[in-house]
N, C-alpha and C. Protein backbone atom coordinates (compact mmCIF):
# COMPACT_ATOMS: atom_id res chain seq x y z
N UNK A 1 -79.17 147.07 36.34
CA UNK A 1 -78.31 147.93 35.53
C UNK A 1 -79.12 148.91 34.69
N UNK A 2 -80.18 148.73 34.57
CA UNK A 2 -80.88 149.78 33.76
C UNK A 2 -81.52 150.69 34.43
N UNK A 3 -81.39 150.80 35.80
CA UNK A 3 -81.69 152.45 35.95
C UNK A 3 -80.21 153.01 36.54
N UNK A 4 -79.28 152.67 36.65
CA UNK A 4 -78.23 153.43 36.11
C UNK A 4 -77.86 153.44 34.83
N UNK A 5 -78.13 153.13 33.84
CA UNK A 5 -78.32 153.46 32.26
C UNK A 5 -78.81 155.12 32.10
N UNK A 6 -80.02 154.50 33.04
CA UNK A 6 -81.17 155.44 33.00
C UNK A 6 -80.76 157.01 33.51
N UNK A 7 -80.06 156.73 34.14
CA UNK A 7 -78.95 157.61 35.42
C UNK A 7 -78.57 158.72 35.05
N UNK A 8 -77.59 157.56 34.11
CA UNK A 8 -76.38 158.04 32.96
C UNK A 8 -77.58 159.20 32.02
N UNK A 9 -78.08 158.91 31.55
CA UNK A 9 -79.06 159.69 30.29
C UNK A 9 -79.11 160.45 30.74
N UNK A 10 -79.81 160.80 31.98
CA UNK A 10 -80.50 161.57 32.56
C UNK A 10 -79.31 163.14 33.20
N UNK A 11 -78.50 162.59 33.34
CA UNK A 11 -77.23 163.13 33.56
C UNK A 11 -76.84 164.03 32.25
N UNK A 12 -76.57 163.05 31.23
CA UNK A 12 -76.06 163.70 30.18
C UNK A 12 -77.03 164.43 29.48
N UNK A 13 -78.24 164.05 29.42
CA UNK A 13 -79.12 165.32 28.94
C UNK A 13 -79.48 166.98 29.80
N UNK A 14 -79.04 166.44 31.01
CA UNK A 14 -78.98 167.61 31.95
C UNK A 14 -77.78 168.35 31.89
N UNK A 15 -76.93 167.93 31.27
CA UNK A 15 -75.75 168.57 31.56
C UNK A 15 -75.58 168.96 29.99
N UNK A 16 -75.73 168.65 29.20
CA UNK A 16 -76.45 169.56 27.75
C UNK A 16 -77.15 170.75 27.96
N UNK A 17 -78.36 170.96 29.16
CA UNK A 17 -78.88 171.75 29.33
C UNK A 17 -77.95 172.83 29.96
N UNK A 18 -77.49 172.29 30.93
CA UNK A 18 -76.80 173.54 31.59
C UNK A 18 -75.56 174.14 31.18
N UNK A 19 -75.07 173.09 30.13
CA UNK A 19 -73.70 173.47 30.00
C UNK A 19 -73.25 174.90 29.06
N UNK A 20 -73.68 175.01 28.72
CA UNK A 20 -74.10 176.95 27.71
C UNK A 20 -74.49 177.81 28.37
N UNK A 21 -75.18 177.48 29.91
CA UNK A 21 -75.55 178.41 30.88
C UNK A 21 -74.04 178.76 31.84
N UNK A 22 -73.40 177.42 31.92
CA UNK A 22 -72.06 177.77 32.81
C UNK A 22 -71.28 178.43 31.94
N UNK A 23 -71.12 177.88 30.60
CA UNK A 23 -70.10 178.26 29.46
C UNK A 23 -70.35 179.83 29.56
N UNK A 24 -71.50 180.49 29.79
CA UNK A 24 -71.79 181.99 29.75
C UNK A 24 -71.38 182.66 31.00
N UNK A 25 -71.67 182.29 32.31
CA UNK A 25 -71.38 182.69 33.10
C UNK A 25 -69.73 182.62 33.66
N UNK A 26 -69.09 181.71 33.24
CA UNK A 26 -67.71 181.62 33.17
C UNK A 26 -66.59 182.97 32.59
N UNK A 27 -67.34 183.22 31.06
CA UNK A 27 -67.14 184.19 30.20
C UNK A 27 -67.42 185.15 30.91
N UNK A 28 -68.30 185.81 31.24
CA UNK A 28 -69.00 186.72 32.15
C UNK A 28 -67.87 187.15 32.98
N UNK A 29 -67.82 186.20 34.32
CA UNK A 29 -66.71 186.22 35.39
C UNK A 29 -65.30 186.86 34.38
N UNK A 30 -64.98 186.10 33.55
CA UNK A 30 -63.91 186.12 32.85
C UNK A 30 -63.63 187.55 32.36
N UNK A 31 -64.76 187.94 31.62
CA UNK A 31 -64.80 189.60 31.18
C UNK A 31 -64.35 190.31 32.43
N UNK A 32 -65.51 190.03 33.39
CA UNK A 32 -65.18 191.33 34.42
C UNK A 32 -63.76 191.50 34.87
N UNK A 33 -62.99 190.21 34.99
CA UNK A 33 -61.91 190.32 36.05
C UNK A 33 -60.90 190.61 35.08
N UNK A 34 -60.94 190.55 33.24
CA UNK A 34 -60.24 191.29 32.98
C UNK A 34 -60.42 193.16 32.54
N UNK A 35 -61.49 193.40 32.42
CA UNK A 35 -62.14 194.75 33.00
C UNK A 35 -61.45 195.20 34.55
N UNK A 36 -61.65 194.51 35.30
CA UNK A 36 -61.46 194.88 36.82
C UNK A 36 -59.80 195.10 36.64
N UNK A 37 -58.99 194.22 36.05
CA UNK A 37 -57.38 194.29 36.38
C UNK A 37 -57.19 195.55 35.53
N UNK A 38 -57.70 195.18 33.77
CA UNK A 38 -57.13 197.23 33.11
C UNK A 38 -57.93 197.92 34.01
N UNK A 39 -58.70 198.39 34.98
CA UNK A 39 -59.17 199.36 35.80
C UNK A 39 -57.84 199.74 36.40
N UNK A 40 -57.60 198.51 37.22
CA UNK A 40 -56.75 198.87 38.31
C UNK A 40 -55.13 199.17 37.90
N UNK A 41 -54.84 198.61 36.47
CA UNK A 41 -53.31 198.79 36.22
C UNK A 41 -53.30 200.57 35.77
N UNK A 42 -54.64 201.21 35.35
CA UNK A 42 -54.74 202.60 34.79
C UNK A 42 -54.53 203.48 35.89
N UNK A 43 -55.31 203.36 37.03
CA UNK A 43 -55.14 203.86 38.30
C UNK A 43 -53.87 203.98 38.83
């Protein structure tokens, strides 16, 4: 049981790391496609 403990940690400290990298790129996506729709409702 302790290297799935170990697993677990390893997991959750990785996913600390990345998670502000997705949280940005989400936003990102998010901007454009509402950028992209007022483009297209002006047109």
């Amino acid at each position: 049981m302790g290297q799935h403990s170990s697993l677990k940690g390893w997991l959750l400290s990785s996913a600390e790391e990345v998670a502000p990298w997705i949280l940005t790129a989400l936003l990102e996506q998010e901007l454009r496609r509402t950028i992209f729709t007022s483009k297209s409702k002006s047109n």
